[in-house]
N, C-alpha and C. Protein backbone atom coordinates (compact mmCIF):
# COMPACT_ATOMS: atom_id res chain seq x y z
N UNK A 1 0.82 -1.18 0.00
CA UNK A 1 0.00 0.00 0.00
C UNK A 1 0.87 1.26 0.00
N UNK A 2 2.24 1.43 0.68
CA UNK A 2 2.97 2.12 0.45
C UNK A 2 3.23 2.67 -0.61
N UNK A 3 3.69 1.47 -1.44
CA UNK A 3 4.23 1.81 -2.81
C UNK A 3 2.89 2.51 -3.93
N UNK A 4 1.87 2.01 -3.27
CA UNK A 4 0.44 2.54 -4.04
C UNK A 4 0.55 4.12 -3.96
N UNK A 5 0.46 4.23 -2.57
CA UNK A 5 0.56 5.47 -2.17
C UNK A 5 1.67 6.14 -3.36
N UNK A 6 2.00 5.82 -2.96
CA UNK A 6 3.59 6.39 -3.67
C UNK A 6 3.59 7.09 -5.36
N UNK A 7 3.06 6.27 -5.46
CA UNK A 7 2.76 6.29 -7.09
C UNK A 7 1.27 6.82 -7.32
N UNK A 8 0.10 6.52 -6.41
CA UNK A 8 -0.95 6.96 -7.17
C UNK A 8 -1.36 8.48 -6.19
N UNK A 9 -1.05 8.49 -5.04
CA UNK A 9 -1.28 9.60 -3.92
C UNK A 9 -2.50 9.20 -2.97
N UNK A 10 -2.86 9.90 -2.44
CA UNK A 10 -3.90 9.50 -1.44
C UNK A 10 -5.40 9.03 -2.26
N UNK A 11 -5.11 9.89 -3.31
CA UNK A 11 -7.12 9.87 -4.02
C UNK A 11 -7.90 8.46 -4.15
N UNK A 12 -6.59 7.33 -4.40
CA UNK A 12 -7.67 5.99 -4.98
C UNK A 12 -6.73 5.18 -3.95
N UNK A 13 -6.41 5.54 -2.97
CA UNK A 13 -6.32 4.33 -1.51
C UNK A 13 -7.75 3.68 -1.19
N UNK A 14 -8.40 4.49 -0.61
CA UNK A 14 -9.86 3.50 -0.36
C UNK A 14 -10.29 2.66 -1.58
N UNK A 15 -9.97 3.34 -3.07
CA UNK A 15 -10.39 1.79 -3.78
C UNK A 15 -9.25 0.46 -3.40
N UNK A 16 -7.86 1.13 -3.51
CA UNK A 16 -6.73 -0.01 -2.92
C UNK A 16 -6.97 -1.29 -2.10
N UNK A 17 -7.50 -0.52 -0.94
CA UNK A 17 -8.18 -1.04 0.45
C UNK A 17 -8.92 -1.49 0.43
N UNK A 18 -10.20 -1.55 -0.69
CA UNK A 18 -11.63 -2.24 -0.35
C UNK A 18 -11.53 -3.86 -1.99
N UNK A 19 -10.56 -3.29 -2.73
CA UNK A 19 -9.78 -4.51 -3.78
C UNK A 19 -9.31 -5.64 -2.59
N UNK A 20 -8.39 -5.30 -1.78
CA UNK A 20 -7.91 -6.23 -1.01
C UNK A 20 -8.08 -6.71 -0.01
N UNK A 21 -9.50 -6.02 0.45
CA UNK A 21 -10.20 -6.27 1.55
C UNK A 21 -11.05 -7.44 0.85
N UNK A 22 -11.42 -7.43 -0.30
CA UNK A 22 -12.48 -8.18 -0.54
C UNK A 22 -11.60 -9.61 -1.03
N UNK A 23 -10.46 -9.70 -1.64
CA UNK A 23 -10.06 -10.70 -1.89
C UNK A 23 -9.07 -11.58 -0.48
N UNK A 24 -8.71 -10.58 0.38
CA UNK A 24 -8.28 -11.26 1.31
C UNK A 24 -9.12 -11.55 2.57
N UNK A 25 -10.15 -10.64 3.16
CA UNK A 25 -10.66 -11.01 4.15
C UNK A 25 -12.05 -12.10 3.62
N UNK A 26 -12.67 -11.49 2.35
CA UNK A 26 -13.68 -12.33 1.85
C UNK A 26 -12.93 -14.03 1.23
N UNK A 27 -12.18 -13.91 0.93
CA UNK A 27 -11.93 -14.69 -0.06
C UNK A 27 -10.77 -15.50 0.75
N UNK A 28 -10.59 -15.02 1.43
CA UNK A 28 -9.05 -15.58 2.05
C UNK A 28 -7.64 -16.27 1.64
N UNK A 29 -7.75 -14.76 0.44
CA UNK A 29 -6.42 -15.30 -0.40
C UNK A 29 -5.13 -14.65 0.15
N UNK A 30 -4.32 -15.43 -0.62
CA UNK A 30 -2.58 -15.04 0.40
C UNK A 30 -2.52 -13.65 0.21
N UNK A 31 -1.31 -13.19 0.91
CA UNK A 31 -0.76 -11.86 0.37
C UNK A 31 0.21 -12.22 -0.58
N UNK A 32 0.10 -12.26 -1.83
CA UNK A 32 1.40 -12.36 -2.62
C UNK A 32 1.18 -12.04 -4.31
N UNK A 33 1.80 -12.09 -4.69
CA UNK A 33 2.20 -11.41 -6.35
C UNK A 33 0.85 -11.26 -6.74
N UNK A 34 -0.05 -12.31 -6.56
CA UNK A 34 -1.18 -12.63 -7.40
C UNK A 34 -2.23 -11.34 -7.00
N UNK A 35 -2.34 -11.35 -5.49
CA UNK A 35 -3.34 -10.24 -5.09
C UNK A 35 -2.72 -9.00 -4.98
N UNK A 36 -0.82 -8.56 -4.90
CA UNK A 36 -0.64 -7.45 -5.84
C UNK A 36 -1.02 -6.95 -7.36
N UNK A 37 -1.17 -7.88 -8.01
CA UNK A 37 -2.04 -7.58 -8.94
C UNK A 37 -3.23 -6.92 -9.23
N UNK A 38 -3.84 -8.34 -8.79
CA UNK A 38 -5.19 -7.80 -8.55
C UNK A 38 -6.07 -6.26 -7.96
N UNK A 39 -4.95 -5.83 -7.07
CA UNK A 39 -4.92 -4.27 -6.50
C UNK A 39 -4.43 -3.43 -7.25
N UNK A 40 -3.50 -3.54 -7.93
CA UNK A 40 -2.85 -2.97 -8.61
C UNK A 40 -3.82 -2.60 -9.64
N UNK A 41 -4.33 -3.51 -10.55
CA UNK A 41 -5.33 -3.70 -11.57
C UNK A 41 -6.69 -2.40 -11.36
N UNK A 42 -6.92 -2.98 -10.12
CA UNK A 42 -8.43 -2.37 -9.45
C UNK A 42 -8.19 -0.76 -9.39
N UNK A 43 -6.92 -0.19 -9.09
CA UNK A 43 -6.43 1.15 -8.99
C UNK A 43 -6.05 1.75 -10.44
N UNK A 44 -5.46 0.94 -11.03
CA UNK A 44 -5.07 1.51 -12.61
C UNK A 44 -3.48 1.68 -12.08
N UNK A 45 -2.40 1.26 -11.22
CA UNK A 45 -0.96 1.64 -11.24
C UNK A 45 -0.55 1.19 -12.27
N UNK A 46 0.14 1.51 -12.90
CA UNK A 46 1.53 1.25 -13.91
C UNK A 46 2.51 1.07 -13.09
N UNK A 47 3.30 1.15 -12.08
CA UNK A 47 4.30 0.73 -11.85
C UNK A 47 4.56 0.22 -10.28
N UNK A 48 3.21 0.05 -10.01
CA UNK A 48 3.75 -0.54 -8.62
C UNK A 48 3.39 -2.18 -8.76
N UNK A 49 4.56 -3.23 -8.25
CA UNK A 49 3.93 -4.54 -8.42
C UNK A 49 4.65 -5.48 -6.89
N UNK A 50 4.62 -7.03 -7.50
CA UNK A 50 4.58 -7.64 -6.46
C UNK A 50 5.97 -7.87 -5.49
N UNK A 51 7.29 -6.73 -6.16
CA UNK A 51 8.49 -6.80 -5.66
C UNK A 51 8.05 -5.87 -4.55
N UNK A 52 7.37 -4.69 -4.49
CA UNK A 52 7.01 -4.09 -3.40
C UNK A 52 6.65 -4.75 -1.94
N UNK A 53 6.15 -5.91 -2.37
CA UNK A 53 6.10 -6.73 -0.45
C UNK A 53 7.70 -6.98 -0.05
N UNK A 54 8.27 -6.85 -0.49
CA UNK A 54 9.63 -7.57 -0.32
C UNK A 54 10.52 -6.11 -0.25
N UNK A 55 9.95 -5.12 -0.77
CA UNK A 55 10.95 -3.57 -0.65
C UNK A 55 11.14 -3.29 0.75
N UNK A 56 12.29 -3.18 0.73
CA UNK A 56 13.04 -3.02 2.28
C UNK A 56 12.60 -1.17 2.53
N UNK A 57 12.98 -0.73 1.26
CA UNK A 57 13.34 0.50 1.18
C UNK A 57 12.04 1.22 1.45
N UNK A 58 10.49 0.27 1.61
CA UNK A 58 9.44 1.11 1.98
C UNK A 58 9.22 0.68 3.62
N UNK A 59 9.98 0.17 3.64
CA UNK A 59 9.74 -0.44 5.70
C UNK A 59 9.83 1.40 6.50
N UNK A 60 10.66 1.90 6.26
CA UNK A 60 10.85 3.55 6.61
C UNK A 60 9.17 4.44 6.95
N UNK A 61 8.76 4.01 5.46
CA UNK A 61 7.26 4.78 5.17
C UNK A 61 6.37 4.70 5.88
N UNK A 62 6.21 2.93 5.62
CA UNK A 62 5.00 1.88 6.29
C UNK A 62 5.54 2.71 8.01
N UNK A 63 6.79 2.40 8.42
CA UNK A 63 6.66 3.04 10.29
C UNK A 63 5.71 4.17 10.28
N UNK A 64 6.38 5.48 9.51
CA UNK A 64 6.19 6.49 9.49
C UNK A 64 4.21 6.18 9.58
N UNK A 65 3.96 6.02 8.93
CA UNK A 65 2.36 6.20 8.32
C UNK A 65 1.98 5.47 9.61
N UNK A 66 2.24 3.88 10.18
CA UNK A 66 1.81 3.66 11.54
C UNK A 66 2.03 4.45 12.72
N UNK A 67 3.46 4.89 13.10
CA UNK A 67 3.63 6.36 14.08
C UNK A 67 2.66 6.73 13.81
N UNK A 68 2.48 7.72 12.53
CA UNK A 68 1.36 8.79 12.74
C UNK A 68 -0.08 8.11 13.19
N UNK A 69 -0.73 7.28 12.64
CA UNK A 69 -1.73 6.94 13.50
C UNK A 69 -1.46 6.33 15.15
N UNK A 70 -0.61 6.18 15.30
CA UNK A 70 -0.97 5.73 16.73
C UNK A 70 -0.67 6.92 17.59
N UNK A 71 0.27 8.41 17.19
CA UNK A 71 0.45 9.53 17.46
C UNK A 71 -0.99 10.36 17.37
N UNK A 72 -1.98 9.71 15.83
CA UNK A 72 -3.02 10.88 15.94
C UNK A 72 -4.05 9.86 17.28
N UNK A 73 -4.12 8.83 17.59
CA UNK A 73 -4.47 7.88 18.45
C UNK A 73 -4.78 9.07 19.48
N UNK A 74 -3.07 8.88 20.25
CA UNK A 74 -3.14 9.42 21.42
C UNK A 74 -2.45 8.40 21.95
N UNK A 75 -2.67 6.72 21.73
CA UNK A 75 -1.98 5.75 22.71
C UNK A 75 -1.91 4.45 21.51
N UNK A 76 -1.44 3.29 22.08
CA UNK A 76 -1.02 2.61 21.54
C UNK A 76 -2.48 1.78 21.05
N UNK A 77 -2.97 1.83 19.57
CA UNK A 77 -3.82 1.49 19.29
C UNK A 77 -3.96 0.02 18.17
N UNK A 78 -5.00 -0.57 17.96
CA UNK A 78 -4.95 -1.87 16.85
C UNK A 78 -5.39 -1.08 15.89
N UNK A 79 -5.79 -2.13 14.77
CA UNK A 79 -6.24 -1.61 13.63
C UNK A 79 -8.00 -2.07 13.24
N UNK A 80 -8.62 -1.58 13.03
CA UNK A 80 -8.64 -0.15 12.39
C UNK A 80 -8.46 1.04 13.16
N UNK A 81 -8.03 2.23 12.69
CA UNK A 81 -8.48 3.03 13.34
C UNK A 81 -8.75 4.20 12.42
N UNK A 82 -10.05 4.91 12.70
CA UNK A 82 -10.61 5.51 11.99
C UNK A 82 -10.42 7.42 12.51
N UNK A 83 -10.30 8.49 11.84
CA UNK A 83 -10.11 9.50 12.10
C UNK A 83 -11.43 10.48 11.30
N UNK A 84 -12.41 11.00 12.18
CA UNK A 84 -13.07 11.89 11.72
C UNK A 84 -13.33 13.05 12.47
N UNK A 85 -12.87 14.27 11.71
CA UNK A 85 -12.64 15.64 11.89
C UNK A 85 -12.08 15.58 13.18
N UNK A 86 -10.63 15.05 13.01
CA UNK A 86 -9.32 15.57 13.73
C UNK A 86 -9.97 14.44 14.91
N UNK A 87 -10.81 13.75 15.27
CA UNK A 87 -11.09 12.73 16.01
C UNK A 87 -10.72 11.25 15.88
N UNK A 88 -9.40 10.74 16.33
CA UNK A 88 -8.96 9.02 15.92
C UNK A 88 -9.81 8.65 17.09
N UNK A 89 -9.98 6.87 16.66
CA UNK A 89 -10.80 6.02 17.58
C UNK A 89 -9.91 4.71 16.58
N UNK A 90 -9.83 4.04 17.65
CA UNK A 90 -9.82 2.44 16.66
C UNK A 90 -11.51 1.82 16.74
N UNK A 91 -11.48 1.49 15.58
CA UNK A 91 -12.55 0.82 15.35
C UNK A 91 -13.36 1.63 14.23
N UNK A 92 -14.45 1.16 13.90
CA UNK A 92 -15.11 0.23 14.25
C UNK A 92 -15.17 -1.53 13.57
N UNK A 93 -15.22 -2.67 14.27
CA UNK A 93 -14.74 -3.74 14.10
C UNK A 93 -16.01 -4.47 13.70
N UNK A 94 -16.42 -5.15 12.86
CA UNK A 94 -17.62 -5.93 12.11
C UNK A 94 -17.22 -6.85 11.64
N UNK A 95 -18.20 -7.81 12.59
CA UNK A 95 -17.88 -9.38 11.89
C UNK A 95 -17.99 -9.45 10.63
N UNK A 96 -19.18 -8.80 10.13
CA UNK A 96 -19.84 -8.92 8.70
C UNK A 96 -19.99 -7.42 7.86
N UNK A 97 -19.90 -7.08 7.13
CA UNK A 97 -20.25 -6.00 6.48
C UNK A 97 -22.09 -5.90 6.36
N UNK A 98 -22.14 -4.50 7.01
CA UNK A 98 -23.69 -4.45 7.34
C UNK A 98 -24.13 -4.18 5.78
N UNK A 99 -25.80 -4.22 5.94
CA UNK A 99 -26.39 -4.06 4.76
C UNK A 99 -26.67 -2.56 4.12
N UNK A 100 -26.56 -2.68 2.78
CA UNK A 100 -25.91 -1.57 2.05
C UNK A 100 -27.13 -0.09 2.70
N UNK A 101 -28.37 -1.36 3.10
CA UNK A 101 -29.19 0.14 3.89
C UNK A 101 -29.18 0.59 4.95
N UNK A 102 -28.01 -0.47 5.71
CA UNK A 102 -27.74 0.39 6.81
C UNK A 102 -26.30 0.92 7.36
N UNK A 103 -25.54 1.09 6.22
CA UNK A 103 -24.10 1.38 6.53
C UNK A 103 -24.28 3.07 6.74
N UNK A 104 -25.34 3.91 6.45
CA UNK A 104 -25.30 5.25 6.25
C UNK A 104 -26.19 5.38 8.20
N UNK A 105 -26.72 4.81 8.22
CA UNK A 105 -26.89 5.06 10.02
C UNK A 105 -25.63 4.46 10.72
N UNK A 106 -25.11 3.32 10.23
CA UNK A 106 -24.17 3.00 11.15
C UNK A 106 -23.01 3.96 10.87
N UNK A 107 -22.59 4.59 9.92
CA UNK A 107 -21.70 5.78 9.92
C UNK A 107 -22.23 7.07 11.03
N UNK A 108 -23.15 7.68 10.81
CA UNK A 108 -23.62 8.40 11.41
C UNK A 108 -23.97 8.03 12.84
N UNK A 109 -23.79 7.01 13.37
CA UNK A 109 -23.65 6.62 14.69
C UNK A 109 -22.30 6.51 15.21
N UNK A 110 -21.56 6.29 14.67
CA UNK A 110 -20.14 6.10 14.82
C UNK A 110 -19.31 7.52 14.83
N UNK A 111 -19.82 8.83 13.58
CA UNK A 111 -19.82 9.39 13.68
C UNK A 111 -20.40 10.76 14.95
N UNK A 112 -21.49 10.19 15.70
CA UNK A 112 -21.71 10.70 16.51
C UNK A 112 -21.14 10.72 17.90
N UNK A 113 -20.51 9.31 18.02
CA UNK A 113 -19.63 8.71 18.90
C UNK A 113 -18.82 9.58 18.61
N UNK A 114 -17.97 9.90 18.29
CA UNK A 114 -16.67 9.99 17.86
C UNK A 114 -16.37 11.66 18.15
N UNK A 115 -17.45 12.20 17.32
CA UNK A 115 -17.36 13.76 17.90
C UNK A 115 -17.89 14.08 19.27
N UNK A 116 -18.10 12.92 20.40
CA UNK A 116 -18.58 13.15 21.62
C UNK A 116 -17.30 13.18 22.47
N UNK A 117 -16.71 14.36 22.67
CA UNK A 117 -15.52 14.99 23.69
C UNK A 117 -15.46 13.01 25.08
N UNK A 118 -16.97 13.21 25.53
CA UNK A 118 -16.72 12.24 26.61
C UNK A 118 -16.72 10.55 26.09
N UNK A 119 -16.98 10.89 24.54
CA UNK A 119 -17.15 8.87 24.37
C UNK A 119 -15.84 8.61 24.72
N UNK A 120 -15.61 7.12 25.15
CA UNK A 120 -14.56 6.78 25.50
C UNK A 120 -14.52 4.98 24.69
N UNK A 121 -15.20 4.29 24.84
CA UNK A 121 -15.36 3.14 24.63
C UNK A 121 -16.47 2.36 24.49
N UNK A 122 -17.04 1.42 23.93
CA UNK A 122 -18.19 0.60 23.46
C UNK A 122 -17.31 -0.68 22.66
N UNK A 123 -17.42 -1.75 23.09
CA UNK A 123 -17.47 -3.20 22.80
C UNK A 123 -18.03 -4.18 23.16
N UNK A 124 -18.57 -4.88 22.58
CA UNK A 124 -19.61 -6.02 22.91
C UNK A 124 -18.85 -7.65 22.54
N UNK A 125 -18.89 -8.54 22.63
CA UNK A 125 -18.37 -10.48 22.59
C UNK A 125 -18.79 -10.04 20.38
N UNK A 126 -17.85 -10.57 20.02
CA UNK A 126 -18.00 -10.96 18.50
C UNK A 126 -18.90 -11.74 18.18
N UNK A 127 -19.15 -12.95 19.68
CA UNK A 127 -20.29 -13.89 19.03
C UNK A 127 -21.63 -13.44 19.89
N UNK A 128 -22.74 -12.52 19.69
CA UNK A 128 -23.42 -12.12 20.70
C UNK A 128 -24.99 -12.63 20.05
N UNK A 129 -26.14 -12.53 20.54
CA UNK A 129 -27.25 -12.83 19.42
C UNK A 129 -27.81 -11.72 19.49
């Protein structure tokens, strides 16, 4: 993702991210040449490919870009972590991707969380009914 960055800039990361979200968390394919591709493809790069998992020379970046989120954090955080209007939180964590009619309340709930000075925390068991 570095090297994406690198080459395409910030504008088509979230397509990057949701290419390899779907083939690796849906699909549960490796990380390797094949699903650099496939990302690669989904973005339109010309020159970023599958020698980039193996680039030493982006290990520097990748810190840098984790520092800064766990700096815009505040503390030592997992992943995801999400930042809206100057507000980081890790999370939010979903077993399943909600339904396409309700991802716009569950933003706006999350979003409401988030700009609340006193929220602090909300987690519930992964397996709950």
């Amino acid at each position: 993702m570095a090297a994406l960055h690198d080459e395409l800039g910030a504008s088509l990361m979230g397509r990057a991210y949701i290419a390899f979200a779907q083939r690796y968390f849906d699909h549960s394919a490796e990380v390797d040449g094949e699903l650099v591709d496939h990302v690669t493809r989904a973005v339109g790069a010309e020159h970023t490919g599958a020698a980039a998992l193996v680039d030493a020379a982006l290990d520097a970046r990748v810190l840098k870009f984790h520092q800064g989120s766990q700096n815009a954090l505040g503390d030592t955080g997992g992943s995801p972590l999400l930042t809206i209007e100057g507000h980081t939180v890790f999370g939010p964590v979903f077993t399943a991707v909600p339904e396409p009619d309700e991802t716009l309340a569950v933003f706006d709930a999350v979003t409401a969380l988030v700009r609340t000075p006193e929220f602090s925390q909300l987690q519930r068991p992964r397996s709950h009914g």
